[in-house]
C-alpha atoms as a PDB file:
ATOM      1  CA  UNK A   1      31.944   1.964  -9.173  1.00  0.00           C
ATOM      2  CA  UNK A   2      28.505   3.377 -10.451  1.00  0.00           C
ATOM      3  CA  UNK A   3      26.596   1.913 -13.278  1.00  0.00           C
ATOM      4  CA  UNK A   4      23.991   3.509 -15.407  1.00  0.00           C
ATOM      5  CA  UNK A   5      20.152   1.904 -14.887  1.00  0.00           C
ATOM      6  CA  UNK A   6      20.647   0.395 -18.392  1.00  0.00           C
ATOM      7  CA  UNK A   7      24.267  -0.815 -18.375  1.00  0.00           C
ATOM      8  CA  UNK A   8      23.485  -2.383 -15.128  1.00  0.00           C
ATOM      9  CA  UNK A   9      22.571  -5.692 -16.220  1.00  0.00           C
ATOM     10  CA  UNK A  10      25.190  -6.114 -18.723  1.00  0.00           C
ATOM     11  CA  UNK A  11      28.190  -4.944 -16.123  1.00  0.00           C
ATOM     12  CA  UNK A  12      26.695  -7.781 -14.083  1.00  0.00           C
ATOM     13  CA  UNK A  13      27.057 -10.543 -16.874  1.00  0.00           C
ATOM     14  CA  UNK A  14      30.929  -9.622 -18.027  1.00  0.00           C
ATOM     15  CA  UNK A  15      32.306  -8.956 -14.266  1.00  0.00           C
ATOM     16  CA  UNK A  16      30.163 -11.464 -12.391  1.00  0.00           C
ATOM     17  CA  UNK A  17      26.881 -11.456 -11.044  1.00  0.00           C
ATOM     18  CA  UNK A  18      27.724 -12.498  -7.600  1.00  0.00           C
ATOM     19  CA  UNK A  19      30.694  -9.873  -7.259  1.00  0.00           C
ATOM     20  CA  UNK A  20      28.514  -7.019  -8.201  1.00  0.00           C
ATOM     21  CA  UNK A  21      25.071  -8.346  -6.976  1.00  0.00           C
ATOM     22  CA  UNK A  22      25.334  -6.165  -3.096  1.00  0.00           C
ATOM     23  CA  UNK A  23      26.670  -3.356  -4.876  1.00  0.00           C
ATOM     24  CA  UNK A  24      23.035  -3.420  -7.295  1.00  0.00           C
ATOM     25  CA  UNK A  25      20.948  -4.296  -4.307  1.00  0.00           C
ATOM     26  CA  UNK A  26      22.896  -1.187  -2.499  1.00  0.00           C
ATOM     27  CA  UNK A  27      21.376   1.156  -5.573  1.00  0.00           C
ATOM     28  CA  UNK A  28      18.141   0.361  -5.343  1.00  0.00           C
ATOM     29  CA  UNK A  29      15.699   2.878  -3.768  1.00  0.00           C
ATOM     30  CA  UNK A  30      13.689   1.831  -0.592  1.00  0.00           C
ATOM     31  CA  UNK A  31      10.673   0.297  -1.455  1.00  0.00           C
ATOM     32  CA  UNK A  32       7.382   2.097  -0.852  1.00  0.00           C
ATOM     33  CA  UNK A  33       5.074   0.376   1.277  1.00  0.00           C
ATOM     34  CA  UNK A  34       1.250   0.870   2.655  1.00  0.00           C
ATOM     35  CA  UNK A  35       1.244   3.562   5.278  1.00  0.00           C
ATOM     36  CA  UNK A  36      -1.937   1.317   6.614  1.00  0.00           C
ATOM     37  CA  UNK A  37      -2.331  -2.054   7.082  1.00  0.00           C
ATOM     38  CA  UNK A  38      -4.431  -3.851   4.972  1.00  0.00           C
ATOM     39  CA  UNK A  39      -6.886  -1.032   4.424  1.00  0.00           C
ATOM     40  CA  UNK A  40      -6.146  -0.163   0.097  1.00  0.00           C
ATOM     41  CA  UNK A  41      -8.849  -2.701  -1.220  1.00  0.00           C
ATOM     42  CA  UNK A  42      -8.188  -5.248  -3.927  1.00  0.00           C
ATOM     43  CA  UNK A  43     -10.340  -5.307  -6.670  1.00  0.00           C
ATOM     44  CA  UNK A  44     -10.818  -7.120  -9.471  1.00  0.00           C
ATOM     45  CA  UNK A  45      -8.592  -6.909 -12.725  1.00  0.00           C
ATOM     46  CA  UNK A  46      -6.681  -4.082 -11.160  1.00  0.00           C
ATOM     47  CA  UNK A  47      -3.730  -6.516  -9.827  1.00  0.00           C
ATOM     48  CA  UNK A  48      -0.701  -3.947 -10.358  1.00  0.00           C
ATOM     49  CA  UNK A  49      -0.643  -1.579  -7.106  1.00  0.00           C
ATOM     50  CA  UNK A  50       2.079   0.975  -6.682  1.00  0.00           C
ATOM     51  CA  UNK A  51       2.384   2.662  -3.921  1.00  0.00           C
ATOM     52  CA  UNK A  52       3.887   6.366  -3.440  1.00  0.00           C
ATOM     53  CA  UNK A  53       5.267   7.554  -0.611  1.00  0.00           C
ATOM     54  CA  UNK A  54       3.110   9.019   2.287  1.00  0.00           C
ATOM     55  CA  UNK A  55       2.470  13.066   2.625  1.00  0.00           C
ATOM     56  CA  UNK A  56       2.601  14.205   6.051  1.00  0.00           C
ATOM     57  CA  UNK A  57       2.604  17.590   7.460  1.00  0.00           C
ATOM     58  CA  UNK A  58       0.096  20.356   9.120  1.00  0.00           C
ATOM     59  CA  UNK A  59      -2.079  23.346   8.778  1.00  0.00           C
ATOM     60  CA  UNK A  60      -0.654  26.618   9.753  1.00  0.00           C
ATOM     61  CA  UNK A  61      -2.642  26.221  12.830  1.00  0.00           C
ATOM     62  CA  UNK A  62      -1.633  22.731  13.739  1.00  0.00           C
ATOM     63  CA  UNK A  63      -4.159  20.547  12.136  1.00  0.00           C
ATOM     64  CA  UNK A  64      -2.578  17.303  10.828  1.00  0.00           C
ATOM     65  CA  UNK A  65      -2.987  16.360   7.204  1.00  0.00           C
ATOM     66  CA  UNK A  66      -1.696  13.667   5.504  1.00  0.00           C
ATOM     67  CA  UNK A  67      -2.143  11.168   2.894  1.00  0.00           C
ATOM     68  CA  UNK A  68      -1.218   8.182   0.462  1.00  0.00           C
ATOM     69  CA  UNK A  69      -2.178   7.420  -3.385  1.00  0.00           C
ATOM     70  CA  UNK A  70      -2.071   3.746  -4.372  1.00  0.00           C
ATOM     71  CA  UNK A  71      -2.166   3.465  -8.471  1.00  0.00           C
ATOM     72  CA  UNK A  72      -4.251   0.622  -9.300  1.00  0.00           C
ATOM     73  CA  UNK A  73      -3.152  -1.145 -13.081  1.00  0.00           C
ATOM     74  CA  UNK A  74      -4.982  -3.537 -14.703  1.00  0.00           C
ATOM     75  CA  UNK A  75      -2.210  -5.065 -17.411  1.00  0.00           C
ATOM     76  CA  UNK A  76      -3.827  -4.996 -20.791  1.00  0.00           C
ATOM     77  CA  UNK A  77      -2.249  -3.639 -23.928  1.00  0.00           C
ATOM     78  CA  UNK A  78      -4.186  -0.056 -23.269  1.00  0.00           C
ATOM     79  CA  UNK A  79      -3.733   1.886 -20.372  1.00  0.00           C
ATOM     80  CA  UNK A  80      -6.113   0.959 -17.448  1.00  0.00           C
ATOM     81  CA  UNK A  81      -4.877   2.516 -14.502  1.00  0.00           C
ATOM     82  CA  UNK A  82      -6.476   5.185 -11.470  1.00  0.00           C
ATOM     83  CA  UNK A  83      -5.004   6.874  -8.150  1.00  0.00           C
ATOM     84  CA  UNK A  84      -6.705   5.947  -5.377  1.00  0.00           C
ATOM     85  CA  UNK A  85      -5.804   8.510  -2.410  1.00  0.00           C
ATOM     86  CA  UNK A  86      -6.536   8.054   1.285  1.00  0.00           C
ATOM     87  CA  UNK A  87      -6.787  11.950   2.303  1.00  0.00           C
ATOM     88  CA  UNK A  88      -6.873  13.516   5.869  1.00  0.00           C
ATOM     89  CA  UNK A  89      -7.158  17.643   5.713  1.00  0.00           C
ATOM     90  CA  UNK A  90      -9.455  20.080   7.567  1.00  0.00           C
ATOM     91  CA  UNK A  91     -10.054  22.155   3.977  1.00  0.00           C
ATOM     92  CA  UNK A  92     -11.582  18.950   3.116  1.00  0.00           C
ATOM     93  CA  UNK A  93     -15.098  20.205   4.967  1.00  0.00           C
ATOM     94  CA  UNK A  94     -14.793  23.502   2.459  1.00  0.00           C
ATOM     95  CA  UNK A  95     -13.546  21.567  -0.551  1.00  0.00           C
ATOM     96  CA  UNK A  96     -16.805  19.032  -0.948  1.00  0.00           C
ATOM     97  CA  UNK A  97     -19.065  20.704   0.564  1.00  0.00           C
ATOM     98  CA  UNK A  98     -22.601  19.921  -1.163  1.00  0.00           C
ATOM     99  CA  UNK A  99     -23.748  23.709  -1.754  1.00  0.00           C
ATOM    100  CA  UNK A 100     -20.251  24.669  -3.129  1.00  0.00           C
ATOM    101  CA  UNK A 101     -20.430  21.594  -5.179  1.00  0.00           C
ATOM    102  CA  UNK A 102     -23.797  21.995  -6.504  1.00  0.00           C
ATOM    103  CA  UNK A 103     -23.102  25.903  -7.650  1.00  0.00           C
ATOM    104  CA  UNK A 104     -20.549  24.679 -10.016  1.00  0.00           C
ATOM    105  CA  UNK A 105     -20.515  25.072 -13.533  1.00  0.00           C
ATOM    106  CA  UNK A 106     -19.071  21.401 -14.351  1.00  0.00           C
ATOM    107  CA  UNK A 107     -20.833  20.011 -11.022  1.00  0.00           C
ATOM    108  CA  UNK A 108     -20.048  16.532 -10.637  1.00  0.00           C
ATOM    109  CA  UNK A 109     -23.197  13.697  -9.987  1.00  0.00           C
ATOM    110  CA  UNK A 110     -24.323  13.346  -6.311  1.00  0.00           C
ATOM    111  CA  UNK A 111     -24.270   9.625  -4.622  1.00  0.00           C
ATOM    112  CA  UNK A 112     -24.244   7.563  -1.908  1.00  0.00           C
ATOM    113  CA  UNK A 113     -22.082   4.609  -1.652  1.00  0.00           C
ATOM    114  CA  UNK A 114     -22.810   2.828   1.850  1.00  0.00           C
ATOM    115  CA  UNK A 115     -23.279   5.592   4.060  1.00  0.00           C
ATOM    116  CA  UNK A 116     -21.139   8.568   2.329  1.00  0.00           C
ATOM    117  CA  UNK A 117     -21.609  11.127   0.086  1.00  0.00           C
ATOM    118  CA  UNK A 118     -19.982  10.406  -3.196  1.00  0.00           C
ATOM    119  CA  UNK A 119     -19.340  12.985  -5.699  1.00  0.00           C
ATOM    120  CA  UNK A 120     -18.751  11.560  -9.529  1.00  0.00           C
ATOM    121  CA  UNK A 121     -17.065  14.615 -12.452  1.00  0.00           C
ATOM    122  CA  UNK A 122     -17.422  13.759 -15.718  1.00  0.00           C
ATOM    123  CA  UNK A 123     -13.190  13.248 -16.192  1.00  0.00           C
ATOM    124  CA  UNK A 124     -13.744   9.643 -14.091  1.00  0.00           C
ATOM    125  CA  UNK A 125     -12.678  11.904 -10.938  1.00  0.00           C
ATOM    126  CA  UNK A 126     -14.497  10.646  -7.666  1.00  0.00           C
ATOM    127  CA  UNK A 127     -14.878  11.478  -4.181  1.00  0.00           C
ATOM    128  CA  UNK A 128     -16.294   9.552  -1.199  1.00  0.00           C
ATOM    129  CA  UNK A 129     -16.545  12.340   1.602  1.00  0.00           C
ATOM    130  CA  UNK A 130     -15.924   9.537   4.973  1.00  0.00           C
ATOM    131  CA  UNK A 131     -15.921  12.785   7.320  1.00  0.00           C
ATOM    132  CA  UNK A 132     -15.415  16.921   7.495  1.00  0.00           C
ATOM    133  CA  UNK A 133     -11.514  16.158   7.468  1.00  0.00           C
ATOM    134  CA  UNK A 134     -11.298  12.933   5.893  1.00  0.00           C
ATOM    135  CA  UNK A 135     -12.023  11.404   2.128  1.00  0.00           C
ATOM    136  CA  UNK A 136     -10.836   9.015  -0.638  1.00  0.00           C
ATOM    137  CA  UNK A 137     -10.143  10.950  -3.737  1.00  0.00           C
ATOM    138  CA  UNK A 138      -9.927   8.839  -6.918  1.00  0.00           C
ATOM    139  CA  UNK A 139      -8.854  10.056 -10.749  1.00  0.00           C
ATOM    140  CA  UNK A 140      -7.672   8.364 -13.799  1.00  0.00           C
ATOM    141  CA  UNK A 141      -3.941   7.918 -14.491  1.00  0.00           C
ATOM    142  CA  UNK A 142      -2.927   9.745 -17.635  1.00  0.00           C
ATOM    143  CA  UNK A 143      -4.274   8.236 -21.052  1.00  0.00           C
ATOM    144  CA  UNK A 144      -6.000   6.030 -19.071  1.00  0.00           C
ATOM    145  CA  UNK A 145      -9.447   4.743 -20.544  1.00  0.00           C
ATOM    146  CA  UNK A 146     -10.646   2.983 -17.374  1.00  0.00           C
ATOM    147  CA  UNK A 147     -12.186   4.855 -14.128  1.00  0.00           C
ATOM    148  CA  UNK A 148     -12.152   3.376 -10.511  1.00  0.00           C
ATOM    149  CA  UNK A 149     -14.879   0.904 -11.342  1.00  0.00           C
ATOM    150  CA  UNK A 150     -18.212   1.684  -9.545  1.00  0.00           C
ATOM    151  CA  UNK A 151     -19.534  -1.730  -9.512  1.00  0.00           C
ATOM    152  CA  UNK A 152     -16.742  -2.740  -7.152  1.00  0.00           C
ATOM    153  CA  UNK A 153     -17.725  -0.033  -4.818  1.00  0.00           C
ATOM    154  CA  UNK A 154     -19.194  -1.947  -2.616  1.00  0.00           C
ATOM    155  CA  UNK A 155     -16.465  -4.513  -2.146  1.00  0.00           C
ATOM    156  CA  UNK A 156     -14.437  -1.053  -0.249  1.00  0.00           C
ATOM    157  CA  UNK A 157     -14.547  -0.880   3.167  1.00  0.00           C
ATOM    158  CA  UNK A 158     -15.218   2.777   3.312  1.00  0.00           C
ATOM    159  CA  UNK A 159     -15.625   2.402   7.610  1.00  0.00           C
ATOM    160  CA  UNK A 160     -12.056   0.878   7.827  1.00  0.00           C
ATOM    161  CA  UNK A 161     -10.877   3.426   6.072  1.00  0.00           C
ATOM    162  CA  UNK A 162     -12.467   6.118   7.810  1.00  0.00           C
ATOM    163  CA  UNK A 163     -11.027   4.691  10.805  1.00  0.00           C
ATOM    164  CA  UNK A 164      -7.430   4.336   9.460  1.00  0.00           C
ATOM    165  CA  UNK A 165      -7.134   7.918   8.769  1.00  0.00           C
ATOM    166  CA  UNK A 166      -7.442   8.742  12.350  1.00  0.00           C
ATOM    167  CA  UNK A 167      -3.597   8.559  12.581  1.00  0.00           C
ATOM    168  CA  UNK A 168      -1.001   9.272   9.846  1.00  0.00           C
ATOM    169  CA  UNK A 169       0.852   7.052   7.995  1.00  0.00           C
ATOM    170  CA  UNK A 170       3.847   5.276   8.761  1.00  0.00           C
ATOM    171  CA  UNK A 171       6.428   6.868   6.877  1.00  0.00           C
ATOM    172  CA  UNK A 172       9.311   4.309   7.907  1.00  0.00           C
ATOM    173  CA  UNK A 173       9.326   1.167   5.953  1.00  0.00           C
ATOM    174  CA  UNK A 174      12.167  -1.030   7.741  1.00  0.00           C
ATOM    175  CA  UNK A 175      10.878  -3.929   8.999  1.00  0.00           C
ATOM    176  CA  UNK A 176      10.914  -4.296  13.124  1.00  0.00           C
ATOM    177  CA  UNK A 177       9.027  -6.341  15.362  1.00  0.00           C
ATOM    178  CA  UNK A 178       6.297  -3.916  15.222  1.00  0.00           C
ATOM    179  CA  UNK A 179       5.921  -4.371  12.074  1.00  0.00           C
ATOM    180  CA  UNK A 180       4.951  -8.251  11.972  1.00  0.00           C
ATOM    181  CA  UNK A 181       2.800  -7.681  15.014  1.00  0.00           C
ATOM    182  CA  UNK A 182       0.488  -6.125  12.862  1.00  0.00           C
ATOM    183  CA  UNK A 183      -0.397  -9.409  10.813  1.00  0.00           C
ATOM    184  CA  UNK A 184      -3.461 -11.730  11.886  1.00  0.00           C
ATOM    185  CA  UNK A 185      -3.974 -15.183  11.060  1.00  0.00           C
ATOM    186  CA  UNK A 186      -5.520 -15.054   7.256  1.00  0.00           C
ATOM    187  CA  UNK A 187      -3.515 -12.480   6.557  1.00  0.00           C
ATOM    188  CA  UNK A 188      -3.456 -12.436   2.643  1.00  0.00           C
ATOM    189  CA  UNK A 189      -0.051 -12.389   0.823  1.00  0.00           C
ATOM    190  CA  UNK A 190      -0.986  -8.885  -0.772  1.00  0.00           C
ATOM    191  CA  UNK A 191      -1.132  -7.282   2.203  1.00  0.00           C
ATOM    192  CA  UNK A 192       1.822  -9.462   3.893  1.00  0.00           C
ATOM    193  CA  UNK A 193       3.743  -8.121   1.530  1.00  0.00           C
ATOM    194  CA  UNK A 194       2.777  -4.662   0.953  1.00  0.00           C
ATOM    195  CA  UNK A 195       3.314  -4.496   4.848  1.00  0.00           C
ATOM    196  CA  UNK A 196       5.842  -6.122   5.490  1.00  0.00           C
ATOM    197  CA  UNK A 197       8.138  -5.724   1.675  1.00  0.00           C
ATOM    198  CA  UNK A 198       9.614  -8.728  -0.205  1.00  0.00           C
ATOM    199  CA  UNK A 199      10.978 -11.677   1.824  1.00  0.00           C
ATOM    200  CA  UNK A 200      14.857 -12.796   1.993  1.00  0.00           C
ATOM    201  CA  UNK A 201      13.911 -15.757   1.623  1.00  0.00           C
ATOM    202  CA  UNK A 202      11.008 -18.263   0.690  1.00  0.00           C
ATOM    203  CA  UNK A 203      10.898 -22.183   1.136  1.00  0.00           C
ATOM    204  CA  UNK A 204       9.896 -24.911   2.694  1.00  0.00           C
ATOM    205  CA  UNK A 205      10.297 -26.002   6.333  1.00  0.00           C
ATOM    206  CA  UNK A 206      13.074 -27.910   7.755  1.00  0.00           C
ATOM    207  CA  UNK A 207      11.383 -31.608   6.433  1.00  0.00           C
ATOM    208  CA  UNK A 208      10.283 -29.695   3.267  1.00  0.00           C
ATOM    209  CA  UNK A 209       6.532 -29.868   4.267  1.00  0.00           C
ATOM    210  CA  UNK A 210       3.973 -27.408   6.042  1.00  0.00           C
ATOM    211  CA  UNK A 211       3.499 -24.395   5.439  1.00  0.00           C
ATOM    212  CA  UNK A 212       6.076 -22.014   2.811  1.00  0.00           C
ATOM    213  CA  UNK A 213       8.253 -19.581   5.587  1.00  0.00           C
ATOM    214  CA  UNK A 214       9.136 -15.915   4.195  1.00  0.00           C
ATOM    215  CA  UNK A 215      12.515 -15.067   6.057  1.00  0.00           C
ATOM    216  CA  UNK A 216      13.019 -11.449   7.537  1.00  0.00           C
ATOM    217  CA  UNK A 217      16.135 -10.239   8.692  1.00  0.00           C
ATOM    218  CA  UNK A 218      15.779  -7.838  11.104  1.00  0.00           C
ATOM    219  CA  UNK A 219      18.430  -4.733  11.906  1.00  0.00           C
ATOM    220  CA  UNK A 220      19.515  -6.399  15.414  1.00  0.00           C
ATOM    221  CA  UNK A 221      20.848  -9.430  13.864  1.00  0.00           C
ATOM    222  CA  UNK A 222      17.634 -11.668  14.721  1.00  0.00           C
ATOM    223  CA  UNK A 223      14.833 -12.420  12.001  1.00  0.00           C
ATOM    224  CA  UNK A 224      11.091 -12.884  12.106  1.00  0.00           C
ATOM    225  CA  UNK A 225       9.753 -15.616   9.496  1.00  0.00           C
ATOM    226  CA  UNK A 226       6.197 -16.027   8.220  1.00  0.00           C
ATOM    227  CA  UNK A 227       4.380 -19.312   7.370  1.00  0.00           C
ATOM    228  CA  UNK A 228       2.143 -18.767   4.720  1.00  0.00           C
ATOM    229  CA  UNK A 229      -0.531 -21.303   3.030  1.00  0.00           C
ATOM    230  CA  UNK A 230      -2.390 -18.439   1.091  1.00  0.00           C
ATOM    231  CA  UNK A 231      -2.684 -16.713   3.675  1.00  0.00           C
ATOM    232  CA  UNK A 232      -0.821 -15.966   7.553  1.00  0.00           C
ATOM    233  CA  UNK A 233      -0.576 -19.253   9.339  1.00  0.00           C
ATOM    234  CA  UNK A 234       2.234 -17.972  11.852  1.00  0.00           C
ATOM    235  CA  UNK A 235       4.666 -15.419  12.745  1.00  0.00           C
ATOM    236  CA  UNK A 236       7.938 -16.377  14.728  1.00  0.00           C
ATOM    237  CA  UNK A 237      10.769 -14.025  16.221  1.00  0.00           C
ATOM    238  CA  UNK A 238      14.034 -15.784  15.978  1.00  0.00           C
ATOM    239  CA  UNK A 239      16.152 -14.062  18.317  1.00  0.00           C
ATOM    240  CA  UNK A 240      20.241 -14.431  17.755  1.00  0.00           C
ATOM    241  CA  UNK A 241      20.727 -16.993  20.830  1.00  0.00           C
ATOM    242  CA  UNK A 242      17.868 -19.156  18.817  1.00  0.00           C
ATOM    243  CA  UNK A 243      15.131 -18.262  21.446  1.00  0.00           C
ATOM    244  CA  UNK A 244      11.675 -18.776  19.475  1.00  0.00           C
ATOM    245  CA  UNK A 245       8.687 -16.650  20.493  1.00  0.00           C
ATOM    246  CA  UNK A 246       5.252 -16.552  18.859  1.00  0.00           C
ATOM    247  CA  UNK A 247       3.838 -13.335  17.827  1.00  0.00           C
ATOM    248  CA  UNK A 248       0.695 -14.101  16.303  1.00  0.00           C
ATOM    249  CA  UNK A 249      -1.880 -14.754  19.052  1.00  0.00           C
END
């Protein structure tokens, strides 16, 4: 049985939510998550971040390219949102280069923010040059009447970044131990969770004190679960015969 997005919620009331709850959960898509770990900044006002999927491929001779746009939403009643694309391609050299650039007719502004190049167009549209195959590429969302703002600029780190696009993104977004051994203590829940996707599970521990545990199941039956007081505190495997092993040295 198959119900329509918008009929969804009221099949759930008249047959019973608990019947039909695995067959909703079943429907949902996969959740996008960050191809890189903790490398999108956070910035100020712009709290909503949605991810979309990960572009991977090559070049006709073999060169990888690959990226990942993160939409950054600030939620006010007008639209204040911007894409904010971590790009690796070889035509990137070609694309920005500063005599092409400059020869335009609508030439965008020249910068430098840190160490890069930064080009600025008059639409909003900007682009921080990190290497001759790598750059972020940032433009406004439709109707949108706020830009990537400037002033946060320097709150980016443009070198982790750069580094990060060395290899592509992960394009798989089920959880394995691989997964968690990414996290470090301090760890921030934004980037626990954009990692790592929404817990099972969140409460307290066994005597209802320390810190809050997010439960992960994982595919062989055994779960990993994350203490979190603001930030990463721990990460525990939980294997099926109740072994415990730390994972965050």
């Amino acid at each position: 049985m198959v119900f329509p997005g918008r009929l969804l919620p009221l099949a759930l009331v008249l047959a019973g939510w608990w019947a039909l709850l695995p067959l909703a959960l079943a429907q949902q898509p996969a959740p996008v998550l960050a191809g890189w770990f903790d490398v999108f900044p956070s910035l100020k006002l712009f709290t909503g971040r949605f991810y979309q999927a990960p572009v991977v491929g090559k070049t006709k001779d073999g060169q990888p390219v690959y990226s990942q746009t993160l939409r950054y939403d600030a939620p006010t009643g007008l639209v204040r949102a911007f894409d904010f694309t971590l790009q690796r391609d070889p035509a990137i050299k070609n694309r920005y280069a500063p005599d092409f650039l400059r020869a335009q007719k609508d030439a965008p502004a020249e910068s430098k923010i840190g160490k890069y190049r930064a080009w600025t167009w008059e639409d909003g549209k900007v682009v921080v040059v990190l290497a001759d195959d790598k750059a972020v590429v940032i433009t406004k969302a439709p109707r949108s009447v706020a830009a990537f703002p400037m002033d946060q600029a320097k709150q980016v780190d443009w070198d982790k970044i750069a580094k990060a696009l060395e290899q592509p993104p992960r394009t798989d977004f089920i959880p394995t131990l691989d997964t968690f051994r990414a996290l470090r203590k301090g760890t921030l829940t934004t980037a626990l969770e954009e990692w790592c996707g929404h817990p099972t599970q969140v409460q307290r521990g066994p005597d209802g004190k320390g810190p809050i545990r997010w439960t992960y199941p994982l595919a062989d039956g055994s779960r990993v679960l994350v203490g979190v007081e603001m930030a990463v505190v721990f990460v525990r495997h939980e294997t099926k015969d109740g072994k415990v092993v730390e994972l965050l040295k």
